[in-house]
N, C-alpha and C. Protein backbone atom coordinates (compact mmCIF):
# COMPACT_ATOMS: atom_id res chain seq x y z
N UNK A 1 -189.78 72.91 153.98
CA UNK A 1 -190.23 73.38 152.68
C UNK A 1 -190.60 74.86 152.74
N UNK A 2 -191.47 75.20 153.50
CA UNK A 2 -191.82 76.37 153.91
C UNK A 2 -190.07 77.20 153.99
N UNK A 3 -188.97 77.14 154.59
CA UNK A 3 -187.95 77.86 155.05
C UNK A 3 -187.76 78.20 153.88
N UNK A 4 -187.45 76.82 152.98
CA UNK A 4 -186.54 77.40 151.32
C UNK A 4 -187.80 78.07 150.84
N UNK A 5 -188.97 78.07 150.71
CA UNK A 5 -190.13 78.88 149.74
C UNK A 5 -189.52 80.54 150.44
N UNK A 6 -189.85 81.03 151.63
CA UNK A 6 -189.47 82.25 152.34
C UNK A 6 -187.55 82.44 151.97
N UNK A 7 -186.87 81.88 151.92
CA UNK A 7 -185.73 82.24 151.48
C UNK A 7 -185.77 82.27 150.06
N UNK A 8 -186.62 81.73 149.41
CA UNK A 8 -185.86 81.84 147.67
C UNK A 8 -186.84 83.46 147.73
N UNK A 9 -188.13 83.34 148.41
CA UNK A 9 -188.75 84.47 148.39
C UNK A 9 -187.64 86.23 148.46
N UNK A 10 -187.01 85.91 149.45
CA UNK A 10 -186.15 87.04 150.21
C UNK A 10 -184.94 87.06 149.27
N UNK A 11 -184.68 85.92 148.65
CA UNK A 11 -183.22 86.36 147.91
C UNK A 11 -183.81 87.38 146.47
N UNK A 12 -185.29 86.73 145.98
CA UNK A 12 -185.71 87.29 144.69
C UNK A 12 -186.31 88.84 145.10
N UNK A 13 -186.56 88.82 146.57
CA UNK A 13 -186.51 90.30 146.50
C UNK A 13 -185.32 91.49 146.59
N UNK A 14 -184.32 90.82 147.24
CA UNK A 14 -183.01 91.87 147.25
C UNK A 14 -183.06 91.82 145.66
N UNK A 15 -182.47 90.82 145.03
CA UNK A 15 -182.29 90.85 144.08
C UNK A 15 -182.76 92.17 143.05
N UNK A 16 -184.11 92.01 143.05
CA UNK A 16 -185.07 93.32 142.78
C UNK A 16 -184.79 94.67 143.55
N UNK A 17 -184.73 94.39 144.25
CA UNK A 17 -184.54 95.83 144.83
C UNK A 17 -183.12 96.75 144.78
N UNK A 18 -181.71 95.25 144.77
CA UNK A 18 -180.66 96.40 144.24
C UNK A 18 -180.58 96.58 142.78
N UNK A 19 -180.93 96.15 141.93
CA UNK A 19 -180.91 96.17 140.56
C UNK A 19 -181.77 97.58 140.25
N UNK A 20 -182.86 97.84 140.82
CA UNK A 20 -183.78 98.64 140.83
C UNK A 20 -183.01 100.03 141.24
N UNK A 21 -181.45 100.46 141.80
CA UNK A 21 -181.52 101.37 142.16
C UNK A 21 -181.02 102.40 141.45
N UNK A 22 -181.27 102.28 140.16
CA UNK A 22 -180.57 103.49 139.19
C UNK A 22 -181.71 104.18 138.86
N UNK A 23 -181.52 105.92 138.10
CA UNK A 23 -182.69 106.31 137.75
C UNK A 23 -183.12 106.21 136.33
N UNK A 24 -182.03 105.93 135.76
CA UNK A 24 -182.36 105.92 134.38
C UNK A 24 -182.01 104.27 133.92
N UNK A 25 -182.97 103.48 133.16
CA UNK A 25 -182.88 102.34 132.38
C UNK A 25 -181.44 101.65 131.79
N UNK A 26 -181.28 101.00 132.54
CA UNK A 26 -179.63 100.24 131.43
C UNK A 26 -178.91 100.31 130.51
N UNK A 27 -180.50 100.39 129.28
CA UNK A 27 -179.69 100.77 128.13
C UNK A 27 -179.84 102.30 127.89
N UNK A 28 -180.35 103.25 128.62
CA UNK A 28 -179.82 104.18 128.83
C UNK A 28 -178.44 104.56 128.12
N UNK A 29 -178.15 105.93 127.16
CA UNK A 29 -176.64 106.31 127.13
C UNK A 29 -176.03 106.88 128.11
N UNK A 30 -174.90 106.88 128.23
CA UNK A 30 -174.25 107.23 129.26
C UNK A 30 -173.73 108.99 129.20
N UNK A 31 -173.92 109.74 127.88
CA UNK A 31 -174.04 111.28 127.49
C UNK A 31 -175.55 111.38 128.54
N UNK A 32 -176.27 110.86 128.20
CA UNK A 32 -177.35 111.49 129.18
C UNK A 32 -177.37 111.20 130.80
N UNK A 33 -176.44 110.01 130.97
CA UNK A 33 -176.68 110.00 132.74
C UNK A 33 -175.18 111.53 132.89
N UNK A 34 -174.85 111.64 132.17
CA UNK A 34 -173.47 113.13 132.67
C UNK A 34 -174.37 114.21 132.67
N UNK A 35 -175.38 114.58 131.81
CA UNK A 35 -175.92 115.51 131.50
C UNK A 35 -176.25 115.63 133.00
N UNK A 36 -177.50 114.56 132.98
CA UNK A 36 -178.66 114.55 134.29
C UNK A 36 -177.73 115.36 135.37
N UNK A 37 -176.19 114.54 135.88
CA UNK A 37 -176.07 114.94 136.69
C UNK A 37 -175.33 116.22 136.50
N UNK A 38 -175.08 116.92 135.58
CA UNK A 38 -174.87 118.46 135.87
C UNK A 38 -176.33 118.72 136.33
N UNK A 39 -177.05 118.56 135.33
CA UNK A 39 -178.44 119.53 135.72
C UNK A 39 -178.72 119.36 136.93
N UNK A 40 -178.50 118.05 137.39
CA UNK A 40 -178.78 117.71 139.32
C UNK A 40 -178.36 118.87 140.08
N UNK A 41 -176.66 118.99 139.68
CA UNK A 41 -175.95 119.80 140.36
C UNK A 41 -176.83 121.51 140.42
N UNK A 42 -176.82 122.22 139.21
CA UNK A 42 -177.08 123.20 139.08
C UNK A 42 -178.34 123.87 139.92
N UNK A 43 -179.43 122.48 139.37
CA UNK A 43 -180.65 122.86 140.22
C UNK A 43 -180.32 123.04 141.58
N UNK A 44 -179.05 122.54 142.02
CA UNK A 44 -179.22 122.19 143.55
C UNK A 44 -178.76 123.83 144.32
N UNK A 45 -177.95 124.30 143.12
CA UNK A 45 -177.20 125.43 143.72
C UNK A 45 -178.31 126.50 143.37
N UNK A 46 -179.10 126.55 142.44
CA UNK A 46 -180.20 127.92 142.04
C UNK A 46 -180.94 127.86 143.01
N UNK A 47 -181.33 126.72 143.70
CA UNK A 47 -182.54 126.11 144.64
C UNK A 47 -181.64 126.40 146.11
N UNK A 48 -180.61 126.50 146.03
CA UNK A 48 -179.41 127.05 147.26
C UNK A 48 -179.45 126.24 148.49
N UNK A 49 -179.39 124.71 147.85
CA UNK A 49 -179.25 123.50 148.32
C UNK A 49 -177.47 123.04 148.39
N UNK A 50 -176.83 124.41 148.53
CA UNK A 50 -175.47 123.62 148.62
C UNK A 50 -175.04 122.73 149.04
N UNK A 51 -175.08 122.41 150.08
CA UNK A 51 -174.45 120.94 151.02
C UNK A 51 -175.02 119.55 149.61
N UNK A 52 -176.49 119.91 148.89
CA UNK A 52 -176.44 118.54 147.98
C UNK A 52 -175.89 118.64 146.75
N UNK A 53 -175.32 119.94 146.38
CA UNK A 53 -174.51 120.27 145.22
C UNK A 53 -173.10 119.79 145.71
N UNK A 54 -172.92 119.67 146.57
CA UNK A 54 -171.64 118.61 146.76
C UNK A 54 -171.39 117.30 146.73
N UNK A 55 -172.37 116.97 147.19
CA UNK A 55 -172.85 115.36 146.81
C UNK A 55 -172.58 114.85 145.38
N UNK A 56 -173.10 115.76 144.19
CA UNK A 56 -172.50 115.34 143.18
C UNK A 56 -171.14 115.67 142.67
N UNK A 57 -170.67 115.93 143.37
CA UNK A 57 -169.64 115.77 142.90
C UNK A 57 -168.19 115.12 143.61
N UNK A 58 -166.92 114.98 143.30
CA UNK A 58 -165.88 114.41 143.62
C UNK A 58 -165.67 115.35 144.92
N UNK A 59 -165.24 114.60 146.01
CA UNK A 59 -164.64 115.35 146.79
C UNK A 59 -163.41 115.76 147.33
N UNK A 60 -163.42 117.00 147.34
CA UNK A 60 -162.54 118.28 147.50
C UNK A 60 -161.77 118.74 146.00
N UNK A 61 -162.91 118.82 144.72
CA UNK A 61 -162.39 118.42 143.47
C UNK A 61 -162.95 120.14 143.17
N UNK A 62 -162.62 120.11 141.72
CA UNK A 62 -163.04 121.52 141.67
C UNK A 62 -163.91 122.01 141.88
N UNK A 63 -165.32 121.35 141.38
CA UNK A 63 -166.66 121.38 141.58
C UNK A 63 -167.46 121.79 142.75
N UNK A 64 -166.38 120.74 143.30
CA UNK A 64 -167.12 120.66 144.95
C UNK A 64 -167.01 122.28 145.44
N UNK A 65 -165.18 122.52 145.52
CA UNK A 65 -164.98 123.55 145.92
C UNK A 65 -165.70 125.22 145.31
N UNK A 66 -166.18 124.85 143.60
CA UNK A 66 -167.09 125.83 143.43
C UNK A 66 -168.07 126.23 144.24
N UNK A 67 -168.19 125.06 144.73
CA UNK A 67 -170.35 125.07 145.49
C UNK A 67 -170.07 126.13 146.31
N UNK A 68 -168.80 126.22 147.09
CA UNK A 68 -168.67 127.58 148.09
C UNK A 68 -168.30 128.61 147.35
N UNK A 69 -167.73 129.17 146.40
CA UNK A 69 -167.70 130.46 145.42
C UNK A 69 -169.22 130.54 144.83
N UNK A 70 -169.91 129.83 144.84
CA UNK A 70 -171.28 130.41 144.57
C UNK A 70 -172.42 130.84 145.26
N UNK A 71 -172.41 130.08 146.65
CA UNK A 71 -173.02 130.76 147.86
C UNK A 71 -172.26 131.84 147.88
N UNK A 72 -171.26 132.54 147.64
CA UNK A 72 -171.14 133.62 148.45
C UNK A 72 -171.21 134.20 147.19
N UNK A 73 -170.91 134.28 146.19
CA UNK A 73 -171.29 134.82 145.15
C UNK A 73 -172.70 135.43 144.92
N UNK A 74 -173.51 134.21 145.61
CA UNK A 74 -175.19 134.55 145.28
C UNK A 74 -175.37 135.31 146.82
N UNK A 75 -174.69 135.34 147.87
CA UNK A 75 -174.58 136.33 149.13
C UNK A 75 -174.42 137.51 148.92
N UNK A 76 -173.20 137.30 148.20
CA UNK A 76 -172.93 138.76 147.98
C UNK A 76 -173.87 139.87 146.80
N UNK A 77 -174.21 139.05 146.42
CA UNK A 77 -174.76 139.92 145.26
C UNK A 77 -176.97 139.85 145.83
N UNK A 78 -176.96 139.29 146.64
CA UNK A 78 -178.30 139.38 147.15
C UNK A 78 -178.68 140.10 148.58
N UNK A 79 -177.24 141.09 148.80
CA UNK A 79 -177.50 142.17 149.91
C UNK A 79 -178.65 143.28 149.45
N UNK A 80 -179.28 143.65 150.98
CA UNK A 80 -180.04 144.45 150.96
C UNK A 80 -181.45 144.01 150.27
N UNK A 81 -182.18 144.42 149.11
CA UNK A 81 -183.54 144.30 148.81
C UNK A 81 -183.25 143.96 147.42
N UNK A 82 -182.58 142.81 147.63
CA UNK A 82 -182.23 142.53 145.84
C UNK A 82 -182.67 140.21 145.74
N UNK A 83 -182.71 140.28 144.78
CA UNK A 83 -183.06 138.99 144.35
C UNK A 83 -181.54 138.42 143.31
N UNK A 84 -181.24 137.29 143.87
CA UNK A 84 -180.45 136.92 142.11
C UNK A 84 -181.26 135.94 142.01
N UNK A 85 -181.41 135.92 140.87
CA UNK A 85 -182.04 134.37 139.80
C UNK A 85 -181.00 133.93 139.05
N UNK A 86 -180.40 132.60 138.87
CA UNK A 86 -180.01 132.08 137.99
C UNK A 86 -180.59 131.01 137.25
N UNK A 87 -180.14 130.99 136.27
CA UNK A 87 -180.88 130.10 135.24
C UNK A 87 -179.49 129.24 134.36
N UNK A 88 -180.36 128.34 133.77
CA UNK A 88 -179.23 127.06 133.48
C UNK A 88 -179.95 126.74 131.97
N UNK A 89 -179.11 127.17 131.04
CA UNK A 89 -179.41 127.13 129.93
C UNK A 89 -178.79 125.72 129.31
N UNK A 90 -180.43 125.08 127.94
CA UNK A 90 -179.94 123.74 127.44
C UNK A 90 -178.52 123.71 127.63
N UNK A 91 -177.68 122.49 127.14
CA UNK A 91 -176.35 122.93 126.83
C UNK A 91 -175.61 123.15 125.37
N UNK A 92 -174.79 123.97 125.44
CA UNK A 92 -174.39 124.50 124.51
C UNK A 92 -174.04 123.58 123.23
N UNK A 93 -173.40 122.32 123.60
CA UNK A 93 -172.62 121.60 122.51
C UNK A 93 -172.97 119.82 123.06
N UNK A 94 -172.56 119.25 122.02
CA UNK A 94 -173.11 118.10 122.56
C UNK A 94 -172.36 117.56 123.66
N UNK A 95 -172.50 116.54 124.69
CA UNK A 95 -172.02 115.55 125.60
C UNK A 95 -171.15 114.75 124.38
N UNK A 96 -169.69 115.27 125.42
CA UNK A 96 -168.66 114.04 125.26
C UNK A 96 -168.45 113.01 126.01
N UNK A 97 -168.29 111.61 126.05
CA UNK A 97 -167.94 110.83 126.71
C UNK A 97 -167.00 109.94 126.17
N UNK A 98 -165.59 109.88 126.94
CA UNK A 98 -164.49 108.78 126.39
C UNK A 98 -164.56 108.47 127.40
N UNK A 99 -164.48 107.19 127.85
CA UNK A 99 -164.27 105.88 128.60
C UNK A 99 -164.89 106.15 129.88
N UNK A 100 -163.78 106.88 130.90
CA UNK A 100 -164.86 106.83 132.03
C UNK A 100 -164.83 108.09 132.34
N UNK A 101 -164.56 109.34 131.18
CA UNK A 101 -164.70 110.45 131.48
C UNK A 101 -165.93 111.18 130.48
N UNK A 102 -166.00 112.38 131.03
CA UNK A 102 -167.31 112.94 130.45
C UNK A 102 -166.74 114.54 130.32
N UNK A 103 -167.02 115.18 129.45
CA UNK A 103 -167.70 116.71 129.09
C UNK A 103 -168.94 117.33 129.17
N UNK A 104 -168.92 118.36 129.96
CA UNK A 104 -170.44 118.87 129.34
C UNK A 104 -170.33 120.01 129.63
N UNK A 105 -170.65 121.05 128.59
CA UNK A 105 -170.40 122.03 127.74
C UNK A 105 -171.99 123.14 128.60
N UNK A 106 -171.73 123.59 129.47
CA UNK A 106 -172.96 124.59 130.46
C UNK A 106 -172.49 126.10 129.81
N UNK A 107 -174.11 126.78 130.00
CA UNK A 107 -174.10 127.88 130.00
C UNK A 107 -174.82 128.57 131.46
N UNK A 108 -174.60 129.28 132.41
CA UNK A 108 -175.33 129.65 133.44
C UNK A 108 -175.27 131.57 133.11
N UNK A 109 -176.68 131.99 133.43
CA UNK A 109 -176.83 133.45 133.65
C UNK A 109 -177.97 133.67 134.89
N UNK A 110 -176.86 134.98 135.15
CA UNK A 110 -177.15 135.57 136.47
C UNK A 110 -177.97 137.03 136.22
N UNK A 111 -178.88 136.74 136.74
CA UNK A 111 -179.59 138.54 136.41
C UNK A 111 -179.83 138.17 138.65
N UNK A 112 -180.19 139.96 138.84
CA UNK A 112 -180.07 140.39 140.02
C UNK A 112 -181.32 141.22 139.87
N UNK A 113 -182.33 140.76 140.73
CA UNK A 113 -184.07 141.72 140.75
C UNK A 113 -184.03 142.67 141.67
N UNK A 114 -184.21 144.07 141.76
CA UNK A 114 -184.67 145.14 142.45
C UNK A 114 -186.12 144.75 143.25
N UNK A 115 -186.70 144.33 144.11
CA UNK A 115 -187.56 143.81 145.00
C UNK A 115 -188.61 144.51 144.72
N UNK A 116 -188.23 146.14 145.43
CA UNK A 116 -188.97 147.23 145.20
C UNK A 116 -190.00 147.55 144.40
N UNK A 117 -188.92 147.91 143.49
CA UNK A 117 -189.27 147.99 142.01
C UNK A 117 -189.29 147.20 140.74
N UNK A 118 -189.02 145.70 141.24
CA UNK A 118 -189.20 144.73 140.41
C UNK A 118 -188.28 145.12 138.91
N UNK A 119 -186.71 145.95 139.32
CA UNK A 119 -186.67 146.02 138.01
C UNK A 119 -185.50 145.41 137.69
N UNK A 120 -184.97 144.29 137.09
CA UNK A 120 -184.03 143.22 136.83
C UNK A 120 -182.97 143.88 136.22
N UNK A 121 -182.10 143.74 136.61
CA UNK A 121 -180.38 143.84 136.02
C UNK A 121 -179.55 142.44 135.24
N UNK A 122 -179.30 142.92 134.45
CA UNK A 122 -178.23 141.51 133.96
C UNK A 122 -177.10 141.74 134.52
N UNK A 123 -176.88 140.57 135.47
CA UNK A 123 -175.13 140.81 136.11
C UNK A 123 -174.14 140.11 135.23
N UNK A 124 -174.49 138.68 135.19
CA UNK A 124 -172.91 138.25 134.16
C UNK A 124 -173.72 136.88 133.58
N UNK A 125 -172.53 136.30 132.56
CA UNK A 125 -173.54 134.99 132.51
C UNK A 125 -171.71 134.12 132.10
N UNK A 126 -171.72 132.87 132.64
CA UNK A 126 -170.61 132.06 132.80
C UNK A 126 -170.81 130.63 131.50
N UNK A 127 -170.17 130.59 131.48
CA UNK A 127 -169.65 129.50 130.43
C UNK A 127 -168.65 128.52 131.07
N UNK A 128 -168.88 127.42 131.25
CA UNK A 128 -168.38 126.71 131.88
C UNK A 128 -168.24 125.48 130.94
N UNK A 129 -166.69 124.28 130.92
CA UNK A 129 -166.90 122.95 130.15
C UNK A 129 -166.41 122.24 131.54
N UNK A 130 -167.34 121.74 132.16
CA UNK A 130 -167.68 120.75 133.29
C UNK A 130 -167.19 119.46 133.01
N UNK A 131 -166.60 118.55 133.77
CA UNK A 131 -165.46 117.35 133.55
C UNK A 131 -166.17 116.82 134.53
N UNK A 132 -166.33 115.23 134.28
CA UNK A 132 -167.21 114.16 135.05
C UNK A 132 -166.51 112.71 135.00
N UNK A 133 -166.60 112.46 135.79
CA UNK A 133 -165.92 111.25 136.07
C UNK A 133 -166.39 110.09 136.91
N UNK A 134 -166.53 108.61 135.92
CA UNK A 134 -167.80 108.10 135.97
C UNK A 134 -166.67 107.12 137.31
N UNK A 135 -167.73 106.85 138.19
CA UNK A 135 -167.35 105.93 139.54
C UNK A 135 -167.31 104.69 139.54
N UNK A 136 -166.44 103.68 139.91
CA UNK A 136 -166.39 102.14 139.94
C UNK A 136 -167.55 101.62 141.00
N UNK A 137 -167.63 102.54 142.33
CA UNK A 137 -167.72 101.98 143.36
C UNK A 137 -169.77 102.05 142.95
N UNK A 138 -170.64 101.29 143.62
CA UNK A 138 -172.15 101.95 143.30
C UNK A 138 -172.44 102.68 143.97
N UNK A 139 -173.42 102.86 143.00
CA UNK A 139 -173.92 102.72 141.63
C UNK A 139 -173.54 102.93 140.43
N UNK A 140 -172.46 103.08 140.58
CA UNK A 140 -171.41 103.77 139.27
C UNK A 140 -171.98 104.37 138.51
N UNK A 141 -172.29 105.84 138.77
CA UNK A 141 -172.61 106.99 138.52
C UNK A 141 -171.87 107.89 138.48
N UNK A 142 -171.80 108.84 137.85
CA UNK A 142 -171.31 109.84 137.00
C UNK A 142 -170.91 111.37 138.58
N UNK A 143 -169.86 111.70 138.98
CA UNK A 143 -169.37 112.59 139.60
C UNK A 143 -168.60 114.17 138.92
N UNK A 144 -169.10 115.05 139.12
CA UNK A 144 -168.23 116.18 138.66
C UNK A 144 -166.96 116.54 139.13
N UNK A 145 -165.82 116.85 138.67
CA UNK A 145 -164.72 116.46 139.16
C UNK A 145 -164.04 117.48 139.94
């Protein structure tokens, strides 16, 4: 009696625990789990966490391969006694989603700080429409492509 009480115990906890592993609620829309994960992405690259800005996304897909044009991008432009900041603006237009693909419509700007003299430059600012592509395998979550 005791064995089946400890086994029904152990099955009702997996149970709980893989169900439990998404971040956002079920009925959740699926425009907002694409969003999340641009913004995942972005933070990861301002925060110059590249290796986890790859993670979200598809691999060896465009995305991915951005993550390295932007380290060196933010290399190159942060020689000597200079700062870049980027920033990740709301997004521009709403989230598209058809079936198991996604849109999302980014704005990113780059200003470059003088250290010294604390005195900020605007370098460029990018416009990007980001393509996502939602995964079979789990958690079936949303990948940049």
């Amino acid at each position: 009696m005791k064995r089946k009480i400890l086994l029904l115990v152990l099955v009702v906890l997996l149970i709980l625990s893989l169900t439990g592993c998404k971040i956002f609620p079920p009925f959740c829309p699926e425009s907002m789990r694409a969003g999340q994960k641009v913004y995942s992405y972005w933070q990861a690259i301002i925060n110059r966490e590249y290796e986890l800005a790859k993670w979200y996304c598809v691999f060896d897909g465009v995305w991915y391969n951005k993550v390295d044009e932007w380290e060196e991008y933010i290399n190159t432009n942060s020689e000597g006694e200079a700062l870049v900041l980027i920033y990740l603006y709301p997004f521009s237009k709403k989230i598209e989603v058809i079936g198991d693909n996604a849109i999302v419509y980014a704005t990113v700007s780059v200003h470059k700080m003088d250290i010294p003299g604390n005195f900020v430059i605007y370098v460029d600012i990018f416009e990007y429409e980001i393509e996502l592509l939602k995964q079979n395998y789990p958690p079936g979550d949303w990948e940049l492509k």
